[in-house]
PDB file of N, CA and C in Angstrom:
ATOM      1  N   UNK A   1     120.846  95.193 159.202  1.00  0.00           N
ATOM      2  CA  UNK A   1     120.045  94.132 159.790  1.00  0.00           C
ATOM      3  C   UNK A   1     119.575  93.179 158.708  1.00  0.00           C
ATOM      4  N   UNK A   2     119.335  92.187 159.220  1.00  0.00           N
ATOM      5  CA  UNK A   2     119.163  90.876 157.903  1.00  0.00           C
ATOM      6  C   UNK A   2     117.570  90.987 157.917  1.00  0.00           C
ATOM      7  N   UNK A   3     116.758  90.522 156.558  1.00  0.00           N
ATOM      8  CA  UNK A   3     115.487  91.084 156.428  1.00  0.00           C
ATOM      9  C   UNK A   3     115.286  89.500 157.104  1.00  0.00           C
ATOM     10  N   UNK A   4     115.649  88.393 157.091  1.00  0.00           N
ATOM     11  CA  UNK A   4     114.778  87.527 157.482  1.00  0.00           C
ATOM     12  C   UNK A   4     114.985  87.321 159.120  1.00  0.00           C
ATOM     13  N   UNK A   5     115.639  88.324 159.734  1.00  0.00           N
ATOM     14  CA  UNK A   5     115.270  88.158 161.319  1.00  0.00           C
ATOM     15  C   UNK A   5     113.527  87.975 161.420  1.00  0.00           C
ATOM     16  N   UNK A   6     113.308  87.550 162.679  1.00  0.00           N
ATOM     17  CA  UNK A   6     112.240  87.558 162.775  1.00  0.00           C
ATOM     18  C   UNK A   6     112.065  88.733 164.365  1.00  0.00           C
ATOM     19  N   UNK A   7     111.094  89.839 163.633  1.00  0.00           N
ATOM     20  CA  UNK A   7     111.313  90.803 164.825  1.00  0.00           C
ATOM     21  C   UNK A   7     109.458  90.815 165.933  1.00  0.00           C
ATOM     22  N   UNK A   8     108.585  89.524 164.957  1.00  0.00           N
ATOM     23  CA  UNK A   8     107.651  88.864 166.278  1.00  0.00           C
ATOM     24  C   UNK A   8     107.331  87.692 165.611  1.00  0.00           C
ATOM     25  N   UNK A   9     106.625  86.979 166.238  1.00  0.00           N
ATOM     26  CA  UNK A   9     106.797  85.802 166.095  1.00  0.00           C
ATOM     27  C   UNK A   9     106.409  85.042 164.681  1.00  0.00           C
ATOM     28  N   UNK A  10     105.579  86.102 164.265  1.00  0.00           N
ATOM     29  CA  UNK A  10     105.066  85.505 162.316  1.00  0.00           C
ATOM     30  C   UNK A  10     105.392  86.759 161.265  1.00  0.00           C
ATOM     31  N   UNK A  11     106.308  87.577 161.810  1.00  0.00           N
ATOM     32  CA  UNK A  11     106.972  87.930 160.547  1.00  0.00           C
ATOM     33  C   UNK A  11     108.138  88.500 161.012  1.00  0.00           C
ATOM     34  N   UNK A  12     108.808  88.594 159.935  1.00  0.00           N
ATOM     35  CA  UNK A  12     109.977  89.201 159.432  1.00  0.00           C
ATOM     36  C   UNK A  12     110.241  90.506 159.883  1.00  0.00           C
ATOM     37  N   UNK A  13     111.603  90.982 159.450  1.00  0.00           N
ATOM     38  CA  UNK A  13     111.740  92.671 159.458  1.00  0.00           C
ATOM     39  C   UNK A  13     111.147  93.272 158.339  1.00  0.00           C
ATOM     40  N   UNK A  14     111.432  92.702 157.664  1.00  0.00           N
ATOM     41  CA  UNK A  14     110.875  93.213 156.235  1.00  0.00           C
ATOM     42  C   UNK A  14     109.395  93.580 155.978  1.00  0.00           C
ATOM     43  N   UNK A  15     108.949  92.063 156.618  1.00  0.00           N
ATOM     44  CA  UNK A  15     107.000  92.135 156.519  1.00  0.00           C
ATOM     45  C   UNK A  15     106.527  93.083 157.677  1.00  0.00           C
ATOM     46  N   UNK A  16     107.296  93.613 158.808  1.00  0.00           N
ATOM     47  CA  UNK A  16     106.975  94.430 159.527  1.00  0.00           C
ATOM     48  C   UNK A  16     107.269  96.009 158.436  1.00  0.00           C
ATOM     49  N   UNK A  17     108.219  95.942 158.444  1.00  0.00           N
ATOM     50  CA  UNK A  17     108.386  97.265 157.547  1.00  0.00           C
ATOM     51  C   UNK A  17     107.338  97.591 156.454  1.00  0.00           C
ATOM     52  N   UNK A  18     106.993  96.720 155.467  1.00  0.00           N
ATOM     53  CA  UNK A  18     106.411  96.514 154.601  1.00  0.00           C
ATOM     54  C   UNK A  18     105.138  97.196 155.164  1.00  0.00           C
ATOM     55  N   UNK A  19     104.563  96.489 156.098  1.00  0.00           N
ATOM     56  CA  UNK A  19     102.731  96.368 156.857  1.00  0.00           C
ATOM     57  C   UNK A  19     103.371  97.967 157.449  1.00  0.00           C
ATOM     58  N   UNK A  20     104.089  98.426 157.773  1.00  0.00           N
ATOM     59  CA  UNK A  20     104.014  99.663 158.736  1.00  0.00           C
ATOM     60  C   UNK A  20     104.029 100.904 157.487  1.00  0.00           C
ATOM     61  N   UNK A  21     104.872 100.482 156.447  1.00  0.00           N
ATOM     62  CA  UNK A  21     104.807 101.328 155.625  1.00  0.00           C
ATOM     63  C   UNK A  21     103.343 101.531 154.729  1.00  0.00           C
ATOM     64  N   UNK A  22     102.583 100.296 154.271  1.00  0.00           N
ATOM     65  CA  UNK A  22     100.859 100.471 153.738  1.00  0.00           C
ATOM     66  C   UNK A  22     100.394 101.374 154.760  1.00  0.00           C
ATOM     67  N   UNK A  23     100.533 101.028 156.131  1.00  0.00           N
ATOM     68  CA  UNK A  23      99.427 101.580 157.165  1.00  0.00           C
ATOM     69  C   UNK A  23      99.813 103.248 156.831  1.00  0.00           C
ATOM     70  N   UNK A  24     100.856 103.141 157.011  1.00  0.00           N
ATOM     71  CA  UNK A  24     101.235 104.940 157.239  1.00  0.00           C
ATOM     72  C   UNK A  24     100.994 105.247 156.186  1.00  0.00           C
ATOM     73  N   UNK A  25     100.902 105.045 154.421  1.00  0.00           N
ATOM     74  CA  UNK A  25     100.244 105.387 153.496  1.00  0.00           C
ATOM     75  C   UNK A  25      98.877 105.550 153.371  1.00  0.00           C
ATOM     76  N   UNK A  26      98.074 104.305 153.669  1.00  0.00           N
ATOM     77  CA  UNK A  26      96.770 104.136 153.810  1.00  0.00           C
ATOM     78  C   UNK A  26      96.035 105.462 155.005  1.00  0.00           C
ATOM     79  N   UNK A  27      96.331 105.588 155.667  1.00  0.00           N
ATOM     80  CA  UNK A  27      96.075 106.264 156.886  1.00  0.00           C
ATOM     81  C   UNK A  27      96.190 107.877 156.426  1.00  0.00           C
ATOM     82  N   UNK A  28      97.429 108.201 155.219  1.00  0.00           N
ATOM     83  CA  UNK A  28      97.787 109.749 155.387  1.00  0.00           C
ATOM     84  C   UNK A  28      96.515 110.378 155.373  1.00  0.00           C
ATOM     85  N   UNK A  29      96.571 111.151 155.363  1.00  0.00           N
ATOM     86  CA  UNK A  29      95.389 112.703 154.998  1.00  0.00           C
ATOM     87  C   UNK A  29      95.340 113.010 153.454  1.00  0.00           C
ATOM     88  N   UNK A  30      96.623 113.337 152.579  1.00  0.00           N
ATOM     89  CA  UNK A  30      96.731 113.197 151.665  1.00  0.00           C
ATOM     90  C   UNK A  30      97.656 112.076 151.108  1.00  0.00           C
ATOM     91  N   UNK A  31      97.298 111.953 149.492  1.00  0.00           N
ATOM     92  CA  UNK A  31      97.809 110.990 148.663  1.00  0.00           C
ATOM     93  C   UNK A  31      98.976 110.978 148.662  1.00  0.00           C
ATOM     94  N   UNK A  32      99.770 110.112 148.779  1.00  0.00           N
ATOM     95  CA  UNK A  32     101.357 110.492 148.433  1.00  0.00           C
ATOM     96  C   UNK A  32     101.737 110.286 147.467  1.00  0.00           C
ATOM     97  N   UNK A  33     102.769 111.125 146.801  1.00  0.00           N
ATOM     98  CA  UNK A  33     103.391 111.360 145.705  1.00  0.00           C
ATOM     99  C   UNK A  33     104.475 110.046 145.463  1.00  0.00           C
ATOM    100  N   UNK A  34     104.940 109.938 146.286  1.00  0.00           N
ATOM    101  CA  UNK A  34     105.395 109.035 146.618  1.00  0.00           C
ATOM    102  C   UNK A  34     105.390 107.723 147.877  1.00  0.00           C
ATOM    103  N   UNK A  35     105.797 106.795 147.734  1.00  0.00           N
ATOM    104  CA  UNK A  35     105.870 105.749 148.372  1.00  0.00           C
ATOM    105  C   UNK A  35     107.260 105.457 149.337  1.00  0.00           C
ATOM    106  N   UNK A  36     108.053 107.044 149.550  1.00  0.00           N
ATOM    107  CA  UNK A  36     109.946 106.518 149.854  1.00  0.00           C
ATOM    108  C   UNK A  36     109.511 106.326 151.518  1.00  0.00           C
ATOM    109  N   UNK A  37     110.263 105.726 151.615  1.00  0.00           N
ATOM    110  CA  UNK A  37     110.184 105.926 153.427  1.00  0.00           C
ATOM    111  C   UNK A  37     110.994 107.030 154.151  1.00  0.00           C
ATOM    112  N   UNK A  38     111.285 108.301 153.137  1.00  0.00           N
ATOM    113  CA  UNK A  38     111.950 108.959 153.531  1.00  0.00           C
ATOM    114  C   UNK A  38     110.711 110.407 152.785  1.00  0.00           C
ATOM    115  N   UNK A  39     109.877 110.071 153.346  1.00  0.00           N
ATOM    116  CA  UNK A  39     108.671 110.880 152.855  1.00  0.00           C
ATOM    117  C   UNK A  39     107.814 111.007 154.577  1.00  0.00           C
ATOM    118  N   UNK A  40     108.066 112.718 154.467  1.00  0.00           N
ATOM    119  CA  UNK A  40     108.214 113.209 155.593  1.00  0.00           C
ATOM    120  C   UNK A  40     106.364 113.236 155.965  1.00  0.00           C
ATOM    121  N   UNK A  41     105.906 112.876 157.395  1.00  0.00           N
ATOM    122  CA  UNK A  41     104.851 112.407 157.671  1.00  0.00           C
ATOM    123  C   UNK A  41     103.660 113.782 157.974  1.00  0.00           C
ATOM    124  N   UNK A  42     104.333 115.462 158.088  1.00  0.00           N
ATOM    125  CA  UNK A  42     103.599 116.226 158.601  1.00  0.00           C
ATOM    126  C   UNK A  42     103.899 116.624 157.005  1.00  0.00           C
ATOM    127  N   UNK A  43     104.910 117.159 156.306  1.00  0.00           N
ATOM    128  CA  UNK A  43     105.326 117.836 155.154  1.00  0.00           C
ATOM    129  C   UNK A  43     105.005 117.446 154.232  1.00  0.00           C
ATOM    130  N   UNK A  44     104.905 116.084 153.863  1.00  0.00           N
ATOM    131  CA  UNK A  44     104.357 115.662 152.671  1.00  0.00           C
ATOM    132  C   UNK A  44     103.024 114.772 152.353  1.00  0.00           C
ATOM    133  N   UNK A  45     103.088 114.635 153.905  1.00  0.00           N
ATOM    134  CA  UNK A  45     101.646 113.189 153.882  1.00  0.00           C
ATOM    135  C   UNK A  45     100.505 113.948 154.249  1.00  0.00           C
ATOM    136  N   UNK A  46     101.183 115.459 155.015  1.00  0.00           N
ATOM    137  CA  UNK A  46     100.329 116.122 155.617  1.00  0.00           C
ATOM    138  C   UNK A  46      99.253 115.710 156.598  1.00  0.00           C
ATOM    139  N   UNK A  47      99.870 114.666 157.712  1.00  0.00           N
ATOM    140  CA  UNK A  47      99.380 114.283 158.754  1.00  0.00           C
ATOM    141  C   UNK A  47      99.068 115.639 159.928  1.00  0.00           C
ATOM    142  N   UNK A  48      97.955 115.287 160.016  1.00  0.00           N
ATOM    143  CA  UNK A  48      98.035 116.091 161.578  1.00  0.00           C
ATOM    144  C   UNK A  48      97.680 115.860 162.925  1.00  0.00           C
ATOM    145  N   UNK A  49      97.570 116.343 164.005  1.00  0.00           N
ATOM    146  CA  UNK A  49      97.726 115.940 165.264  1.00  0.00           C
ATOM    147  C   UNK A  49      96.707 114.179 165.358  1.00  0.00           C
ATOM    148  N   UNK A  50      95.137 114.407 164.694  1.00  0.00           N
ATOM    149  CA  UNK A  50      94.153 113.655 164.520  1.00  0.00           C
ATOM    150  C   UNK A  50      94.970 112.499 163.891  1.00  0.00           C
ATOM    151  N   UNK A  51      95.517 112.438 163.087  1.00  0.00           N
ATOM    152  CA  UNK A  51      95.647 111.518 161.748  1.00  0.00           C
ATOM    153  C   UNK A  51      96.702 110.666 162.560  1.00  0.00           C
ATOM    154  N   UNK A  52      97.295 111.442 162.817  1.00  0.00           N
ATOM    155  CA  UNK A  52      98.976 110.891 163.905  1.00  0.00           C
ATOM    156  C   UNK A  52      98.379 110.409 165.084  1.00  0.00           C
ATOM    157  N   UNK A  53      97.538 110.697 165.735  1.00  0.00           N
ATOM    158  CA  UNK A  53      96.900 109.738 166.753  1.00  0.00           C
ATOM    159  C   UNK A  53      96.235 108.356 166.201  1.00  0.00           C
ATOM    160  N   UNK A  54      95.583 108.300 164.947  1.00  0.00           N
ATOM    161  CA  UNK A  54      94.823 107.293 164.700  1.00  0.00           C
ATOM    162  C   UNK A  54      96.343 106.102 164.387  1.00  0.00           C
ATOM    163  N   UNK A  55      97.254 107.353 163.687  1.00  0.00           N
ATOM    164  CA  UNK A  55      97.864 106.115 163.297  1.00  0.00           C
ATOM    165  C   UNK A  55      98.958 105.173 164.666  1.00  0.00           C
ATOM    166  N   UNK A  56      98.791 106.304 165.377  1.00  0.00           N
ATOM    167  CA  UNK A  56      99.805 105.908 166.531  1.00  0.00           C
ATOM    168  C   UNK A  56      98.924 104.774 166.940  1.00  0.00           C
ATOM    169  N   UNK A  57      97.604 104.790 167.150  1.00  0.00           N
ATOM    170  CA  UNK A  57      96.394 103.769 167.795  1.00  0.00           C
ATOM    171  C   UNK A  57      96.778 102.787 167.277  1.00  0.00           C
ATOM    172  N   UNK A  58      96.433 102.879 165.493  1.00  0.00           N
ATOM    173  CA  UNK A  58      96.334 101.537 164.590  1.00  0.00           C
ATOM    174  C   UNK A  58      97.567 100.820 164.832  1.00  0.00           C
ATOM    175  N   UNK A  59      99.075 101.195 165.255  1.00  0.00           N
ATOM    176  CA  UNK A  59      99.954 100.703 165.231  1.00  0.00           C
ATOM    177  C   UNK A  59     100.288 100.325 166.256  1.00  0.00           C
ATOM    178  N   UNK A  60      99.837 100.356 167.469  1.00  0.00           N
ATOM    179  CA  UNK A  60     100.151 100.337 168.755  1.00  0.00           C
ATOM    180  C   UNK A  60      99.187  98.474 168.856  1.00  0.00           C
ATOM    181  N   UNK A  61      97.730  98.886 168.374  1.00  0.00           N
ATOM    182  CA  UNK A  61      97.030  98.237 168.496  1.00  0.00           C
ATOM    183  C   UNK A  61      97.736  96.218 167.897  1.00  0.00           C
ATOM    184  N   UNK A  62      97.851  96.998 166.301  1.00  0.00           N
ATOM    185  CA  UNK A  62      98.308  95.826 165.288  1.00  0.00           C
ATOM    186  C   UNK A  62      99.642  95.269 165.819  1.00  0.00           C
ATOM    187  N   UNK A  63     100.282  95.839 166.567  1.00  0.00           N
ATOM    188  CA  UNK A  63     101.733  95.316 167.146  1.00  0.00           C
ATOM    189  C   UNK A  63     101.833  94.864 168.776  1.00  0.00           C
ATOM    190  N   UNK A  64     100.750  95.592 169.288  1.00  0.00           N
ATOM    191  CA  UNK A  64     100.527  94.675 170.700  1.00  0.00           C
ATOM    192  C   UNK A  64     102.023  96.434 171.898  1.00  0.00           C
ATOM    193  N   UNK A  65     102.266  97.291 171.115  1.00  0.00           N
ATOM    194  CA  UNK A  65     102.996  97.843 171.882  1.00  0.00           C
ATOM    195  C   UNK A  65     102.022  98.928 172.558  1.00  0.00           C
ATOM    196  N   UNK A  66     103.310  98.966 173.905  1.00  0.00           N
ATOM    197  CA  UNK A  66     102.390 100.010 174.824  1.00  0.00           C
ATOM    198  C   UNK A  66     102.613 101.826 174.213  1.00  0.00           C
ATOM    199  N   UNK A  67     101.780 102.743 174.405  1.00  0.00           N
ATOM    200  CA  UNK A  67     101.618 103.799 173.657  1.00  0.00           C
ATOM    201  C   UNK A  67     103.555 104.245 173.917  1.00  0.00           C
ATOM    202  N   UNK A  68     102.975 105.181 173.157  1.00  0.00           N
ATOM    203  CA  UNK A  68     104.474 106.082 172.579  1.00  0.00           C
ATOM    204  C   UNK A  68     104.637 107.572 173.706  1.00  0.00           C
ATOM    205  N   UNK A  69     105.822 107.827 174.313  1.00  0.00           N
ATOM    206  CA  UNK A  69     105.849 109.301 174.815  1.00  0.00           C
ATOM    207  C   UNK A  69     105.604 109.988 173.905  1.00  0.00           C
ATOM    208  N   UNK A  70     105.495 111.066 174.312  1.00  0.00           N
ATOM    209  CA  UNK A  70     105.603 112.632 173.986  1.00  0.00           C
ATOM    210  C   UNK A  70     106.281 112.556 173.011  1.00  0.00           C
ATOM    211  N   UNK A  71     107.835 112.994 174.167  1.00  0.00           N
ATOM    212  CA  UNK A  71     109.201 113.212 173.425  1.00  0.00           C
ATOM    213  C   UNK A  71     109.453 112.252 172.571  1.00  0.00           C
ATOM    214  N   UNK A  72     109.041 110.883 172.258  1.00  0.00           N
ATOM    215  CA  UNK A  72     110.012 110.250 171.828  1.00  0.00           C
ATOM    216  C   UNK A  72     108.881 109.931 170.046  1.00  0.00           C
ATOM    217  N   UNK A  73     107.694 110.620 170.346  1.00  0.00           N
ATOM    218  CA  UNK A  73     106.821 110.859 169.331  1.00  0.00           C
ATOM    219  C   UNK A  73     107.260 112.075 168.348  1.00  0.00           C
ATOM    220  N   UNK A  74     107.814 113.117 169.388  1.00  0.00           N
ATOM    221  CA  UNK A  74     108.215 114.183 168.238  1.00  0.00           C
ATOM    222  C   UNK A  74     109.372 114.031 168.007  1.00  0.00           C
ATOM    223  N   UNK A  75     110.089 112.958 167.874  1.00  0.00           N
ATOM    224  CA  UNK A  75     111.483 112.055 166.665  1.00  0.00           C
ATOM    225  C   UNK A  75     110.949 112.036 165.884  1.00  0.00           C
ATOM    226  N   UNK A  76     109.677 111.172 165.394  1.00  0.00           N
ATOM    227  CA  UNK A  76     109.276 110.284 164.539  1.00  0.00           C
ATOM    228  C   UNK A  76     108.832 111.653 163.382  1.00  0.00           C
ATOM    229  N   UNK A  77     109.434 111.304 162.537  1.00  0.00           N
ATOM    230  CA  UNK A  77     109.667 112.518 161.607  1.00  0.00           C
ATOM    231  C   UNK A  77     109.208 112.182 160.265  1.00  0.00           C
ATOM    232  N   UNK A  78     109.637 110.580 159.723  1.00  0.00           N
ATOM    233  CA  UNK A  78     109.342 110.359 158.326  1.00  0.00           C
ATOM    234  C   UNK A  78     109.115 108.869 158.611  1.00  0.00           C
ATOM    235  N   UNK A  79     108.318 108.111 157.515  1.00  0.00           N
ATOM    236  CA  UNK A  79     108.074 106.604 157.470  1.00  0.00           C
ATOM    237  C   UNK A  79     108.805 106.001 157.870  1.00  0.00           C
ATOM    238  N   UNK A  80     110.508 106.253 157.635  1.00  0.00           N
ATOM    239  CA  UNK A  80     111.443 105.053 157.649  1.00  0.00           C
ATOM    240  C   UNK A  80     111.140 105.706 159.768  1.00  0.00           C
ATOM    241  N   UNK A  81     111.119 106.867 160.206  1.00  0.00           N
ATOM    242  CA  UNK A  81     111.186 106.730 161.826  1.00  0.00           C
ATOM    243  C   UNK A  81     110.464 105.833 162.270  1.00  0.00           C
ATOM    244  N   UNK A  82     109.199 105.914 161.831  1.00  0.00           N
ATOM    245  CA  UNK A  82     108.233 105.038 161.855  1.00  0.00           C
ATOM    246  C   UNK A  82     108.582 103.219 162.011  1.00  0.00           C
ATOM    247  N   UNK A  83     108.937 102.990 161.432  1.00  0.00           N
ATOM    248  CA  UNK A  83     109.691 101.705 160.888  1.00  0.00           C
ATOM    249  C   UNK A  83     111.038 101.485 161.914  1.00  0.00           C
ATOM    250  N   UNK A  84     111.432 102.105 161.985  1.00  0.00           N
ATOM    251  CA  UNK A  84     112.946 102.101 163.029  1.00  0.00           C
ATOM    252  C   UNK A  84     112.145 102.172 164.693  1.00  0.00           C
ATOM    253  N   UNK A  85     111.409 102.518 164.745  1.00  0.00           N
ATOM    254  CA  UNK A  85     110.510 102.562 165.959  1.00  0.00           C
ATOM    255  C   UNK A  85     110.458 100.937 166.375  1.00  0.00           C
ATOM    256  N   UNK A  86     109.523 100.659 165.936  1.00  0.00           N
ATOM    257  CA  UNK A  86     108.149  99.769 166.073  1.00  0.00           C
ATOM    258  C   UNK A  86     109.295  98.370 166.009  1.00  0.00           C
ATOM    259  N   UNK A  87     110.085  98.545 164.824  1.00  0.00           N
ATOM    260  CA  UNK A  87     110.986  97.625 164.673  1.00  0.00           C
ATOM    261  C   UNK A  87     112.400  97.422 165.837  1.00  0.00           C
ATOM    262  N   UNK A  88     112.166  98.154 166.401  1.00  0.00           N
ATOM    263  CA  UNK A  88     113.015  98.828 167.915  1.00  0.00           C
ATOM    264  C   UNK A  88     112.800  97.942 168.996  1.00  0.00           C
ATOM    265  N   UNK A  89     111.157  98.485 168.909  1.00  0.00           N
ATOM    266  CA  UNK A  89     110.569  97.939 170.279  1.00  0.00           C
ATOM    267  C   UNK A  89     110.173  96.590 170.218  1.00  0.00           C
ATOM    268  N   UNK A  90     109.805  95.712 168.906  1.00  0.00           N
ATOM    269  CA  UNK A  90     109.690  94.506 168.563  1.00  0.00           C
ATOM    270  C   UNK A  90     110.731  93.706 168.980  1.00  0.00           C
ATOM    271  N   UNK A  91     111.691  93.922 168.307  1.00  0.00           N
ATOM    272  CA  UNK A  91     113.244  93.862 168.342  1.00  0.00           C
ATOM    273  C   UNK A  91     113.565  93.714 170.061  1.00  0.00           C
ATOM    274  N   UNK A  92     113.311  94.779 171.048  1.00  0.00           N
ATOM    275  CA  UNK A  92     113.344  94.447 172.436  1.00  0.00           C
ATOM    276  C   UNK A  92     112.448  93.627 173.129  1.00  0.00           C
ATOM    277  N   UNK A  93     111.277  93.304 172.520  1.00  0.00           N
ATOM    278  CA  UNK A  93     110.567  92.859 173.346  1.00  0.00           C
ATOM    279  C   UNK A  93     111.323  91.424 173.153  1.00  0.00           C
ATOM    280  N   UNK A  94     111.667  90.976 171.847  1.00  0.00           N
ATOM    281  CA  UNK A  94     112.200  89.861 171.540  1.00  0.00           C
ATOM    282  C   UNK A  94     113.304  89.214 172.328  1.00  0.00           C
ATOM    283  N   UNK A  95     113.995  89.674 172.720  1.00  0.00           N
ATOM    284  CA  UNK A  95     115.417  90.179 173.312  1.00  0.00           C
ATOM    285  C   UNK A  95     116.262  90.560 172.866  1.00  0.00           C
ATOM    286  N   UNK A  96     116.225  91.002 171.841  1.00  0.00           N
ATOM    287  CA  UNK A  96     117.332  91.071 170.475  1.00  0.00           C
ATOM    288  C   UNK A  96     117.426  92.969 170.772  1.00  0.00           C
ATOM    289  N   UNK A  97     118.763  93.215 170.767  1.00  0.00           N
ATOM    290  CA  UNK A  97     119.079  95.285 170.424  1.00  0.00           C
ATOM    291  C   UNK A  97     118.950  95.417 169.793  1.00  0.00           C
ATOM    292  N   UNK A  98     118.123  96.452 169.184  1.00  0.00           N
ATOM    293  CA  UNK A  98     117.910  97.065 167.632  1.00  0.00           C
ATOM    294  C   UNK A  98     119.316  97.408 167.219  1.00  0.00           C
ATOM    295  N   UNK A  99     119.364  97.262 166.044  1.00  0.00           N
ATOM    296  CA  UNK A  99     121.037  97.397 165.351  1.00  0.00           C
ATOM    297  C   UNK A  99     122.027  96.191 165.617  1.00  0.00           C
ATOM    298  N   UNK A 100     121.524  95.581 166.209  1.00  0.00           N
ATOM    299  CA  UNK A 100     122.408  94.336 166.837  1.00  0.00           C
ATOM    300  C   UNK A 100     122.660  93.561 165.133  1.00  0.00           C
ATOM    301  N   UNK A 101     123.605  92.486 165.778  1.00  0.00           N
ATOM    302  CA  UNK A 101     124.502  91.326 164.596  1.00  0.00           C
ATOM    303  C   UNK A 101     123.123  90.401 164.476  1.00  0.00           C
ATOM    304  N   UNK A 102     121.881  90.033 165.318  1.00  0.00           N
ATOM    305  CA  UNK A 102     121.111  89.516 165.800  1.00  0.00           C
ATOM    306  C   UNK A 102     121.511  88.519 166.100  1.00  0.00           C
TER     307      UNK A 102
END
Protein backbone atom coordinates (compact mmCIF):
# COMPACT_ATOMS: atom_id res chain seq x y z
CA UNK A 1 0.00 0.00 0.00
CA UNK A 2 1.36 3.52 -0.83
CA UNK A 3 2.05 5.56 2.51
CA UNK A 4 0.56 8.68 0.99
CA UNK A 5 -3.02 7.18 0.45
CA UNK A 6 -5.13 8.99 2.43
CA UNK A 7 -7.03 6.40 4.72
CA UNK A 8 -9.38 9.66 6.48
CA UNK A 9 -9.66 12.68 5.52
CA UNK A 10 -6.37 14.55 7.27
CA UNK A 11 -4.03 11.87 7.26
CA UNK A 12 -2.20 9.45 5.63
CA UNK A 13 -1.55 5.64 6.08
CA UNK A 14 1.46 6.25 7.51
CA UNK A 15 0.27 9.13 10.07
CA UNK A 16 -2.46 6.67 10.97
CA UNK A 17 0.01 3.95 11.63
CA UNK A 18 2.40 6.17 13.21
CA UNK A 19 -0.58 7.80 15.88
CA UNK A 20 -1.85 4.04 16.40
CA UNK A 21 1.49 2.83 17.06
CA UNK A 22 2.43 5.97 20.08
CA UNK A 23 -1.11 5.16 21.44
CA UNK A 24 -0.51 1.41 21.79
CA UNK A 25 2.97 2.26 23.33
CA UNK A 26 1.82 5.07 25.47
CA UNK A 27 -1.13 3.09 26.82
CA UNK A 28 1.00 -0.42 27.52
CA UNK A 29 1.13 -1.54 31.18
CA UNK A 30 4.71 -2.02 30.77
CA UNK A 31 7.66 -0.19 29.05
CA UNK A 32 8.58 -1.60 25.88
CA UNK A 33 11.75 -2.87 25.03
CA UNK A 34 11.07 -2.17 21.98
CA UNK A 35 9.17 -0.03 19.55
CA UNK A 36 8.65 -3.09 16.42
CA UNK A 37 5.17 -3.40 15.45
CA UNK A 38 5.71 -6.86 15.65
CA UNK A 39 5.85 -6.60 19.50
CA UNK A 40 3.29 -8.81 20.81
CA UNK A 41 0.49 -6.77 22.88
CA UNK A 42 -0.34 -9.45 25.89
CA UNK A 43 3.52 -11.05 25.80
CA UNK A 44 5.55 -8.27 25.72
CA UNK A 45 3.58 -5.02 26.43
CA UNK A 46 1.87 -7.09 28.91
CA UNK A 47 -1.54 -5.65 28.28
CA UNK A 48 -4.42 -6.98 30.03
CA UNK A 49 -8.08 -7.39 29.73
CA UNK A 50 -8.31 -3.47 31.51
CA UNK A 51 -5.49 -1.96 29.45
CA UNK A 52 -6.94 -3.60 26.09
CA UNK A 53 -10.26 -2.09 26.80
CA UNK A 54 -8.91 1.42 27.42
CA UNK A 55 -7.01 1.06 24.45
CA UNK A 56 -9.77 -0.40 22.32
CA UNK A 57 -11.91 2.93 23.79
CA UNK A 58 -8.99 5.42 23.02
CA UNK A 59 -8.93 4.09 19.49
CA UNK A 60 -12.36 3.62 18.68
CA UNK A 61 -12.94 7.05 20.13
CA UNK A 62 -9.77 8.99 18.15
CA UNK A 63 -10.90 7.26 14.81
CA UNK A 64 -14.67 7.75 15.00
CA UNK A 65 -15.02 3.60 14.56
CA UNK A 66 -17.82 1.57 15.88
CA UNK A 67 -16.51 -0.95 18.75
CA UNK A 68 -14.66 -4.14 17.80
CA UNK A 69 -16.27 -7.95 18.15
CA UNK A 70 -15.22 -10.43 20.30
CA UNK A 71 -13.86 -12.70 17.72
CA UNK A 72 -12.40 -10.37 15.63
CA UNK A 73 -10.58 -8.72 18.91
CA UNK A 74 -8.93 -12.01 19.73
CA UNK A 75 -6.90 -11.66 16.07
CA UNK A 76 -5.45 -8.63 17.18
CA UNK A 77 -2.32 -10.14 18.46
CA UNK A 78 0.62 -7.56 17.96
CA UNK A 79 0.85 -3.61 17.04
CA UNK A 80 1.25 -4.13 13.39
CA UNK A 81 -2.73 -6.18 13.99
CA UNK A 82 -3.52 -3.23 15.49
CA UNK A 83 -2.57 -1.05 12.57
CA UNK A 84 -3.94 -3.49 9.83
CA UNK A 85 -7.26 -3.14 11.72
CA UNK A 86 -8.12 0.39 12.11
CA UNK A 87 -6.35 0.94 8.77
CA UNK A 88 -8.97 -1.73 7.35
CA UNK A 89 -11.87 -0.16 8.57
CA UNK A 90 -10.68 3.48 7.62
CA UNK A 91 -9.78 2.19 4.37
CA UNK A 92 -13.69 0.87 4.09
CA UNK A 93 -15.30 3.48 5.38
CA UNK A 94 -13.47 5.45 2.61
CA UNK A 95 -14.49 3.16 -0.09
CA UNK A 96 -11.24 1.95 -0.81
CA UNK A 97 -10.45 -2.46 0.08
CA UNK A 98 -7.82 -2.79 2.38
CA UNK A 99 -4.92 -4.28 0.27
CA UNK A 100 -6.35 -2.74 -2.73
CA UNK A 101 -3.99 -0.92 -5.83
CA UNK A 102 -6.04 2.13 -4.19
Amino acid sequence: MSESVHVSRSRTEGEVRELLRNLVFELAPAEAKSTSPDARLVEDLEYHSLAILELAFTIEDEFELEPIDEETAQKILTVRDVEDFVVGKLLERSGRAPGGDG
